[in-house]
C-alpha atoms as a PDB file:
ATOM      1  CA  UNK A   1     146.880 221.158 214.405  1.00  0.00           C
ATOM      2  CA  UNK A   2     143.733 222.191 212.762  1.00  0.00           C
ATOM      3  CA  UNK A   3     143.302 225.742 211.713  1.00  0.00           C
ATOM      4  CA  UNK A   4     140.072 227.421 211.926  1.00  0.00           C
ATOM      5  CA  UNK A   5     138.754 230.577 211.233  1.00  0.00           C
ATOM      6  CA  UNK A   6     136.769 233.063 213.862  1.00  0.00           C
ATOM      7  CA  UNK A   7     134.798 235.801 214.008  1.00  0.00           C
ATOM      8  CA  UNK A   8     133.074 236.893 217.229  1.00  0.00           C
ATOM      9  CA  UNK A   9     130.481 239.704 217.783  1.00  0.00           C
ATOM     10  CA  UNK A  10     131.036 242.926 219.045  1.00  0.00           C
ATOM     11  CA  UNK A  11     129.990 242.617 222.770  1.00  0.00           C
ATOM     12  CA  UNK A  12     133.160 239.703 223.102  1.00  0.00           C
ATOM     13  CA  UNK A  13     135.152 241.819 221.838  1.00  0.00           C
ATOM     14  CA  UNK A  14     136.543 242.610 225.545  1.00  0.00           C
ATOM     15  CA  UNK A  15     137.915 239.406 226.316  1.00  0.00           C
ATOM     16  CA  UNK A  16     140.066 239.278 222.866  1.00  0.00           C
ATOM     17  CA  UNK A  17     143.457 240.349 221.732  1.00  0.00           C
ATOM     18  CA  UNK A  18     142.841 243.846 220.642  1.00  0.00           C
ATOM     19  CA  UNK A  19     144.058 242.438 216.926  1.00  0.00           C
ATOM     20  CA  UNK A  20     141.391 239.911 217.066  1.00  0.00           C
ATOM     21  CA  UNK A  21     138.649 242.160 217.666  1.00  0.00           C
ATOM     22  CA  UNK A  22     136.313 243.099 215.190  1.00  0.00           C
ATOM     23  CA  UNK A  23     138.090 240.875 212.201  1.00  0.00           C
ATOM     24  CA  UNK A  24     137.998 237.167 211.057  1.00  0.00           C
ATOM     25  CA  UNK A  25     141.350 235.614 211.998  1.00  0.00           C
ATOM     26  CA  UNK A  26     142.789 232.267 211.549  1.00  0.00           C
ATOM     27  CA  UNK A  27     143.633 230.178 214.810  1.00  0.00           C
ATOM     28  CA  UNK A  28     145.700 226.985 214.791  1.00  0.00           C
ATOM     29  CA  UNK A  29     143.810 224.459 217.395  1.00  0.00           C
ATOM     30  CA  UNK A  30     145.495 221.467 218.783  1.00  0.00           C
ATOM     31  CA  UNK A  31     143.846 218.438 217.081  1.00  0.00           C
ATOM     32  CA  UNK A  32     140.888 217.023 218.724  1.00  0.00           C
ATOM     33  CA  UNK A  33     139.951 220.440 220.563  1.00  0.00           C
ATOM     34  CA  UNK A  34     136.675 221.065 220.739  1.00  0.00           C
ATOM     35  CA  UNK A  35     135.057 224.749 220.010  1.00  0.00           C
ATOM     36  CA  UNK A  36     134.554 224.980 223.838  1.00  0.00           C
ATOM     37  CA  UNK A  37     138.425 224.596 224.382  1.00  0.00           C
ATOM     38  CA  UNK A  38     139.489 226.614 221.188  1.00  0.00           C
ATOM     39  CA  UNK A  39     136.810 229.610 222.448  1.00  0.00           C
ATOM     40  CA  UNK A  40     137.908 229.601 226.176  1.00  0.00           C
ATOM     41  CA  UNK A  41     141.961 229.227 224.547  1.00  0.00           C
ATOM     42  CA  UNK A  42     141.273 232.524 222.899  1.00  0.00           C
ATOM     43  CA  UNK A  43     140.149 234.364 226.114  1.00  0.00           C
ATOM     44  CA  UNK A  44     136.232 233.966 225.914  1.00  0.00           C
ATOM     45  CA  UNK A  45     134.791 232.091 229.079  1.00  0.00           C
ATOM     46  CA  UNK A  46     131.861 229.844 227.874  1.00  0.00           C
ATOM     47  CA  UNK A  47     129.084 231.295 230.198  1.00  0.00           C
ATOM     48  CA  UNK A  48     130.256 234.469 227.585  1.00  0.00           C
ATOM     49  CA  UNK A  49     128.646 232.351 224.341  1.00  0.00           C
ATOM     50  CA  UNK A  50     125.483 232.622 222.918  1.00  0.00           C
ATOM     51  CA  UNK A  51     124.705 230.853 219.701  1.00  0.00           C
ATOM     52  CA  UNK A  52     127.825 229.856 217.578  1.00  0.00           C
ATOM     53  CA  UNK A  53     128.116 228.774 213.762  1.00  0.00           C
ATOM     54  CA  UNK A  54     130.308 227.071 212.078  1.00  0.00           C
ATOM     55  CA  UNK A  55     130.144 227.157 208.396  1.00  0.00           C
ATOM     56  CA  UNK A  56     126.772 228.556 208.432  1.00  0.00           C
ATOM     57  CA  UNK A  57     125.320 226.071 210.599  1.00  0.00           C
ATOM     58  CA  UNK A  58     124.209 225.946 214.271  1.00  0.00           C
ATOM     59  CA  UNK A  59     126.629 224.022 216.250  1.00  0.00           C
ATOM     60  CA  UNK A  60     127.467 223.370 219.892  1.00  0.00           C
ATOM     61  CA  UNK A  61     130.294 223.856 222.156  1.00  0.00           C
ATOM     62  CA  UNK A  62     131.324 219.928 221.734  1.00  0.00           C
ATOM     63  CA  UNK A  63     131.515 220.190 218.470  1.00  0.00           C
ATOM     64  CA  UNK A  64     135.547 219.263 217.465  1.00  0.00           C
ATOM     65  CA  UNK A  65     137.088 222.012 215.056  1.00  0.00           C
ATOM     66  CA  UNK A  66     138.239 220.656 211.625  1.00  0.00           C
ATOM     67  CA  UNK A  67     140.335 221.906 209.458  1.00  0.00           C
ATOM     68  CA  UNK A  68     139.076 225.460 207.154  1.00  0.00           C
ATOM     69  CA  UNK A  69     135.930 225.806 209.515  1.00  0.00           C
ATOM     70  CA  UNK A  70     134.419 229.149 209.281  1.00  0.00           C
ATOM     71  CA  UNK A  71     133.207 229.928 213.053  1.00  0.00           C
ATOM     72  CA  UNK A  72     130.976 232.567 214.458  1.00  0.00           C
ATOM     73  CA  UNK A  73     130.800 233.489 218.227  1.00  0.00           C
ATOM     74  CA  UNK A  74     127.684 235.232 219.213  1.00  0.00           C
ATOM     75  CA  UNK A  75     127.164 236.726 223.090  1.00  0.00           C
ATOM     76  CA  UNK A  76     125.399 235.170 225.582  1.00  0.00           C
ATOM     77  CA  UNK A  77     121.738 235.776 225.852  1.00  0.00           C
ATOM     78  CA  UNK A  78     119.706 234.555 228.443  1.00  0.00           C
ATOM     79  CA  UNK A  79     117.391 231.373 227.414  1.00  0.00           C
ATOM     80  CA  UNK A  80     116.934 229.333 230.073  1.00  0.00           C
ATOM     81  CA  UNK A  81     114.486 229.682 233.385  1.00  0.00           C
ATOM     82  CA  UNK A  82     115.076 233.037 234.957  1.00  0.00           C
ATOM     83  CA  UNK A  83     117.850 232.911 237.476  1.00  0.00           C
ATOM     84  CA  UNK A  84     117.089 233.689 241.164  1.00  0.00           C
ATOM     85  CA  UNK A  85     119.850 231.965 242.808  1.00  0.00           C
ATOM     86  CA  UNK A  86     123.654 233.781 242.692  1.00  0.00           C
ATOM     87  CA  UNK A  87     127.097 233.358 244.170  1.00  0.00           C
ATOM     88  CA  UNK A  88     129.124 236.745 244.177  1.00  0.00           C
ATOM     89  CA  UNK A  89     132.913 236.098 244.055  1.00  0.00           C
ATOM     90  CA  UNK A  90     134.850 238.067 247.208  1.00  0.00           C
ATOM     91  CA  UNK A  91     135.149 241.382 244.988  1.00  0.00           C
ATOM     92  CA  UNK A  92     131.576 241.787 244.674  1.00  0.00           C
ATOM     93  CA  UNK A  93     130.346 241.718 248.285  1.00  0.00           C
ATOM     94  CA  UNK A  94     128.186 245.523 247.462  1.00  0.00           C
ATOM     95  CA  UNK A  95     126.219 243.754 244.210  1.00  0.00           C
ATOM     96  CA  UNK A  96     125.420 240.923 246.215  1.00  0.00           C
ATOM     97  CA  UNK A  97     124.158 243.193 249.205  1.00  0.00           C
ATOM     98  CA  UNK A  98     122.175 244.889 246.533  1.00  0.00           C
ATOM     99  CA  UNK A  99     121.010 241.586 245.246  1.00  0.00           C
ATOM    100  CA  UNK A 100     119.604 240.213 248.965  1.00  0.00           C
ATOM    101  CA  UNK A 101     117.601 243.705 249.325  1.00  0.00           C
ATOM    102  CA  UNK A 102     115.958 242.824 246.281  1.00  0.00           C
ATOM    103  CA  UNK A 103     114.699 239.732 247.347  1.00  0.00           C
ATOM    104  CA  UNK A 104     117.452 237.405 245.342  1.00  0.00           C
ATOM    105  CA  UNK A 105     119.282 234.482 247.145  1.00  0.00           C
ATOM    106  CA  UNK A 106     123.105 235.839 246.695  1.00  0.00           C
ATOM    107  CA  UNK A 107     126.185 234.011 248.773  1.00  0.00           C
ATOM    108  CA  UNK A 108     128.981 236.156 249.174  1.00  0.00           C
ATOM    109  CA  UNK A 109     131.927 234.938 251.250  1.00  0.00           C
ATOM    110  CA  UNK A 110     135.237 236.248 251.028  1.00  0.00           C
ATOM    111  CA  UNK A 111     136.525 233.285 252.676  1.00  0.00           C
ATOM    112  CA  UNK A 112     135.519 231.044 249.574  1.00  0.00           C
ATOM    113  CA  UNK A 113     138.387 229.539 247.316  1.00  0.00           C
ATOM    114  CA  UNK A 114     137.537 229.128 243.742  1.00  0.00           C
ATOM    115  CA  UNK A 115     137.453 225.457 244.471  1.00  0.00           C
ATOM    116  CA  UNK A 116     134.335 225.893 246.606  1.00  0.00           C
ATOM    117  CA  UNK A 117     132.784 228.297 244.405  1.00  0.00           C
ATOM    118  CA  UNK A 118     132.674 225.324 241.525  1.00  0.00           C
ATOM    119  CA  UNK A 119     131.413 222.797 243.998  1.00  0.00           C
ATOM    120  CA  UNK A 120     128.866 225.422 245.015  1.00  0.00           C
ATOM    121  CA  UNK A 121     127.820 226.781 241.798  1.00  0.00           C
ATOM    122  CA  UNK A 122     127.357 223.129 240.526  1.00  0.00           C
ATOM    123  CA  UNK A 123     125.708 221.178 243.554  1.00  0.00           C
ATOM    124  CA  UNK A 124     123.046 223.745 243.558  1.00  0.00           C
ATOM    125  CA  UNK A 125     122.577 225.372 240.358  1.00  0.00           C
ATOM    126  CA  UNK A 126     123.784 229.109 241.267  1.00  0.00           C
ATOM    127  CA  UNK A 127     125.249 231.734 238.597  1.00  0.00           C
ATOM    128  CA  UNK A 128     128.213 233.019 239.309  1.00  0.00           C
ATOM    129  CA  UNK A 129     128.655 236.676 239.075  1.00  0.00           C
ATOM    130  CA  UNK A 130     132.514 237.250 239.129  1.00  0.00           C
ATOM    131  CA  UNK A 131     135.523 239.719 237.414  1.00  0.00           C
ATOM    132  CA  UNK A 132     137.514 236.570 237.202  1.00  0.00           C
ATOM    133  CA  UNK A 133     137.282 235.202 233.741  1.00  0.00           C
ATOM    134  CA  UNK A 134     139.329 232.309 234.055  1.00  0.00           C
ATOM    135  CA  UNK A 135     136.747 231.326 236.840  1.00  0.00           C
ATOM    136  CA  UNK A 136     134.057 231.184 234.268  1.00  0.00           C
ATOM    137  CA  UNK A 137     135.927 228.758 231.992  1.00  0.00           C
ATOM    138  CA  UNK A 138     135.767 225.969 234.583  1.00  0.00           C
ATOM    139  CA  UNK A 139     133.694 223.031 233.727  1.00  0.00           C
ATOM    140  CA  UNK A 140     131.764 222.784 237.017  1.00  0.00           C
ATOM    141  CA  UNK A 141     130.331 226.522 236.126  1.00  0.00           C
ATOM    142  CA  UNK A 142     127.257 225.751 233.811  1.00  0.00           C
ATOM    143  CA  UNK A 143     125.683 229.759 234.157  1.00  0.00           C
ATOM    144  CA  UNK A 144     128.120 232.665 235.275  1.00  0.00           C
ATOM    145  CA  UNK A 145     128.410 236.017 234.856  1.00  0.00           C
ATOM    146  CA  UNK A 146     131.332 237.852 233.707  1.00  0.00           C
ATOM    147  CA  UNK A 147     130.628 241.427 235.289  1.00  0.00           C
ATOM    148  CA  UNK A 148     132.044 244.505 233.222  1.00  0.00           C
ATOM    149  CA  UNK A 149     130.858 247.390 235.504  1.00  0.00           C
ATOM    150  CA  UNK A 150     132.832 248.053 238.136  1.00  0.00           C
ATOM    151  CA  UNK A 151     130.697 250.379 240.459  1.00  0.00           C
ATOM    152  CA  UNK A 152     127.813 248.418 242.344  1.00  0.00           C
ATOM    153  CA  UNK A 153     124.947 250.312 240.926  1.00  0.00           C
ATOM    154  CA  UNK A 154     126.004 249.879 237.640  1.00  0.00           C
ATOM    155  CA  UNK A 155     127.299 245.967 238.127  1.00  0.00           C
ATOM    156  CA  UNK A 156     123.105 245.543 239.440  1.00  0.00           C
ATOM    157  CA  UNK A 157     122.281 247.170 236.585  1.00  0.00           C
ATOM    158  CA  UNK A 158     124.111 244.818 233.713  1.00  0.00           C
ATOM    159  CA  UNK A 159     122.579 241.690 235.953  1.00  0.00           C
ATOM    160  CA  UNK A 160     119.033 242.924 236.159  1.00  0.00           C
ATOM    161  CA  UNK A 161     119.573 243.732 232.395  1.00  0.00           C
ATOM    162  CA  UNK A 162     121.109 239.974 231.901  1.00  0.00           C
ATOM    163  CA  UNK A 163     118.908 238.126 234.283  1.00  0.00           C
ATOM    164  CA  UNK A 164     115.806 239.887 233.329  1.00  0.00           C
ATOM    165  CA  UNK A 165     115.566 240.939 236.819  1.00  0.00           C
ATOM    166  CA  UNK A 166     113.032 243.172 237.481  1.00  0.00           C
ATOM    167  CA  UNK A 167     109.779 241.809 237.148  1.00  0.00           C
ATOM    168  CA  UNK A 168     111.153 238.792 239.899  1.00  0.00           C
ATOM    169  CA  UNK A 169     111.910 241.350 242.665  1.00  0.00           C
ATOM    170  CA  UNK A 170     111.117 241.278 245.905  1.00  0.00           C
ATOM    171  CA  UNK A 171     112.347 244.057 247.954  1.00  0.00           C
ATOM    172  CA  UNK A 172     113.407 243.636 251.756  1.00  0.00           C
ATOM    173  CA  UNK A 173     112.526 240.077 252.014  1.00  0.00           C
ATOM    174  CA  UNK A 174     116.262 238.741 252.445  1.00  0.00           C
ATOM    175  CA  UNK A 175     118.806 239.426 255.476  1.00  0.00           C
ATOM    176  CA  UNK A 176     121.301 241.696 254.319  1.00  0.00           C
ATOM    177  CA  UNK A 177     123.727 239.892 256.173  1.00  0.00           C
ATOM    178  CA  UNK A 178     123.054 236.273 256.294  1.00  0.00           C
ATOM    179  CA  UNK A 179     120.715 235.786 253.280  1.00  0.00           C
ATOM    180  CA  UNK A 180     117.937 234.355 254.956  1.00  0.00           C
ATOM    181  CA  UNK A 181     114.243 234.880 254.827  1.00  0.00           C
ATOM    182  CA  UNK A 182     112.907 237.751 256.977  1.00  0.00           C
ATOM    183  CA  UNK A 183     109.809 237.195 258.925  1.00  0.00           C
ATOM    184  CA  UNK A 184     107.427 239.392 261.000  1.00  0.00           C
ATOM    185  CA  UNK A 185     107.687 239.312 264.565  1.00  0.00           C
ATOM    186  CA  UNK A 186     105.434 241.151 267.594  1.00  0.00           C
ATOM    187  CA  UNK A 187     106.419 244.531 268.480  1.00  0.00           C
ATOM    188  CA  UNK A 188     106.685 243.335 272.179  1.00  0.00           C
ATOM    189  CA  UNK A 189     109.168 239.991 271.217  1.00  0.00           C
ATOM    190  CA  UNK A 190     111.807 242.977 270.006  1.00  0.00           C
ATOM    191  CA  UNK A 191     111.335 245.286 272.729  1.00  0.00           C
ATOM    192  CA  UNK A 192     114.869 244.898 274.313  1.00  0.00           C
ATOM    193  CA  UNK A 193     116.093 244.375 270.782  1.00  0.00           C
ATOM    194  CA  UNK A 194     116.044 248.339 269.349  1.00  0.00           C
ATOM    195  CA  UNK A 195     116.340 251.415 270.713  1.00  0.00           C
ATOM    196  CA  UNK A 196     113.461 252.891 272.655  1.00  0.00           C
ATOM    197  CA  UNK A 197     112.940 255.841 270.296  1.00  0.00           C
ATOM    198  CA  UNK A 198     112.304 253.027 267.591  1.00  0.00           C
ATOM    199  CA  UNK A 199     109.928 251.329 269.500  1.00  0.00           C
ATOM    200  CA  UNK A 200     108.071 254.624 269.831  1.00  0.00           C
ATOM    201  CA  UNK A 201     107.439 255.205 266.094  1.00  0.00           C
ATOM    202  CA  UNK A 202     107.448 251.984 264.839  1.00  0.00           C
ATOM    203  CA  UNK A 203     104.860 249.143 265.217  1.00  0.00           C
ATOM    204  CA  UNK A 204     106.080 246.663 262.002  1.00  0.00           C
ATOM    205  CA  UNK A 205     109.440 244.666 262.401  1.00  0.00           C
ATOM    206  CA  UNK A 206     110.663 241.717 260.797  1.00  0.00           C
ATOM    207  CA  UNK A 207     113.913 239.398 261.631  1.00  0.00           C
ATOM    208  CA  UNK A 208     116.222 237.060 260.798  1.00  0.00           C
ATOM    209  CA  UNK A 209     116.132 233.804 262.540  1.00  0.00           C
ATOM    210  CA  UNK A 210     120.029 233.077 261.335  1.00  0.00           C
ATOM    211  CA  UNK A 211     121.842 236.222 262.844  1.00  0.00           C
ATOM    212  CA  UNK A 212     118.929 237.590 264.727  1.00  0.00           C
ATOM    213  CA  UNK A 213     118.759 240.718 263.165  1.00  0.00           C
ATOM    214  CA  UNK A 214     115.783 243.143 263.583  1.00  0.00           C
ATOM    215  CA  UNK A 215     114.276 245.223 260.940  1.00  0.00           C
ATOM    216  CA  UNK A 216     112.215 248.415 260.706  1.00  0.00           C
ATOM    217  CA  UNK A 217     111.078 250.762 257.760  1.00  0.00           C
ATOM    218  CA  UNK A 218     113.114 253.829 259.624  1.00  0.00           C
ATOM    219  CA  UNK A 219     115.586 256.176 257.830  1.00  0.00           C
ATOM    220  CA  UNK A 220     117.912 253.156 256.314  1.00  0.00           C
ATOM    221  CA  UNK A 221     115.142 251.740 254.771  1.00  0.00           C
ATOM    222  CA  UNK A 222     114.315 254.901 253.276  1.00  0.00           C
ATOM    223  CA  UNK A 223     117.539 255.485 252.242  1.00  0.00           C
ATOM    224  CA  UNK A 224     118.075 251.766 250.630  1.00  0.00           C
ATOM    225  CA  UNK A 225     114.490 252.403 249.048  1.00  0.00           C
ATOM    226  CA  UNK A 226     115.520 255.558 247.411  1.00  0.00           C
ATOM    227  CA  UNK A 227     118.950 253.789 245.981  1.00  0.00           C
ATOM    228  CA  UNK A 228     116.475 250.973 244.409  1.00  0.00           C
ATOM    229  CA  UNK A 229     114.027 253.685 243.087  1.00  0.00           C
ATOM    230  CA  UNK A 230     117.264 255.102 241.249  1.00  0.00           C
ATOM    231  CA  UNK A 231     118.299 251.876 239.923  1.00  0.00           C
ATOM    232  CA  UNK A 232     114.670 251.271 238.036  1.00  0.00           C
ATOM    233  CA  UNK A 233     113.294 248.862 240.948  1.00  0.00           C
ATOM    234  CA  UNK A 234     110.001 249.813 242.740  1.00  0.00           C
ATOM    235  CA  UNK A 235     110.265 249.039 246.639  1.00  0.00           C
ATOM    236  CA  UNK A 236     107.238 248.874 249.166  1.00  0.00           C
END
C-alpha cells in the first residue's frame, strides 16, 4: 500500500465521506493505483476533476500515487470545445426535452442499459448528463455530467452554467420527440395534418421527417417560450 494524502475543493465535497470533506486526510492506495483509481475509490467520478496537484505540481490522472504525496483535487471546469452533443440517462428524460427545444442534440432512452450508454457516449463523443455517479467513473465516459439539481429547470440551469450554454442556442430547431432537425414545410402539404382552426391562424409550420410531427408557433409554443425566457434563454 502507498499512503497518500488528499485534499479536495469545496464543490467535491458532495461525493465524499462527510469526514473527508473540507480536511486533508490520509488514504492508503493499493500499490500501483493510479490518482484516477485512488480519486474515483474515494467517491469522486473523473468527469468531476478539474486540475489536480500533487506536491505542488500539476499532474494528471495517470499519474501512480507514491508514498507521502500531498494531492489536491480541484472541480471540473470546462476547457475543451463547447459541448453540443448529450446523452440524458433514463431519469432525466424533462432536461433532455428542455435540451432539444433549445436546439441541442440530447438522446434520451429509457430503454438504454449503462452498457450502451458507454458505447454511445464513446463512439460519438456525447457528455453524459446522469445522477448515477458510478456511471461517470467508467473508462469509456471521457466528458459527463454529474447533475446535482433535481428539478428540470434547475438541472438546465447547472448545464447551461457548465456547458457555457447560452450563447450556442438555438430554440425550436430540434423534434421534441425524436431529436431530429425540424424543417419548413407548405401550409397546404399539412393541411390534413392539424386541426382546421390551426390552419386558419397559422401560415408557418415546420416538421419532423423521423416521427412526422407538425409544428406551429400556437399556445404551446408560447408557453415553452415563456419557460425558456424564465430560464435566461431568449427564444424567437
Amino acid at each position: 500500500m502507498a499512503t497518500a494524502y488528499f485534499c479536495f475543493h469545496s464543490e467535491l465535497s458532495v461525493f465524499l465521506k462527510r469526514e473527508w470533506r473540507g480536511a486533508r486526510f490520509a488514504y492508503a492506495c493499493a500499490r500501483g493505483a493510479n490518482l484516477k483509481n485512488a480519486i474515483e475509490a474515494l467517491g469522486v467520478p473523473h468527469t468531476e476533476v478539474g486540475a489536480v496537484r500533487v506536491n505542488g505540481d500539476p499532474a494528471t490522472l495517470q499519474r501512480t500515487v507514491r508514498e507521502g504525496d500531498e494531492v489536491e483535487v480541484f472541480a471540473y471546469a470546462e476547457v475543451q470545445s463547447p459541448a453540443r452533443h448529450f446523452l440524458a440517462d433514463a431519469h432525466l428524460g424533462a432536461l433532455a426535452r428542455f435540451l432539444r427545444m433549445l436546439g441541442f442534440d440530447t438522446l434520451h432512452d429509457q430503454a438504454l442499459a449503462d452498457r450502451e450508454i458507454r458505447r454511445i457516449a464513446h463512439d460519438e463523443g456525447r457528455v453524459v448528463l446522469t445522477r448515477d455517479r458510478d456511471l461517470l467513473k467508467c473508462r469509456e465516459i471521457e466528458r459527463g455530467c454529474y447533475v446535482r439539481a433535481l428539478k428540470p429547470e434547475a438541472q438546465l440551469r447547472e448545464v447551461a452554467a457548465r456547458y457555457q450554454l447560452g450563447a450556442q442556442a438555438r430554440p425550436f430547431t430540434l423534434c421534441l420527440h425524436c431529436n431530429l432537425p425540424l424543417a419548413p414545410i407548405a401550409k397546404d402539404r399539412v393541411a390534413s395534418r392539424v386541426p382546421p382552426r390551426v390552419l386558419e391562424l397559422h401560415s408557418a409550420f415546420t416538421h419532423c421527417a423521423g416521427c412526422g410531427r407538425v409544428y406551429w408557433p400556437g399556445t404551446h409554443y408560447e408557453r415553452m417560450r415563456s419557460a425558456l425566457a424564465g430560464l435566461g434563454f431568449t427564444a424567437p
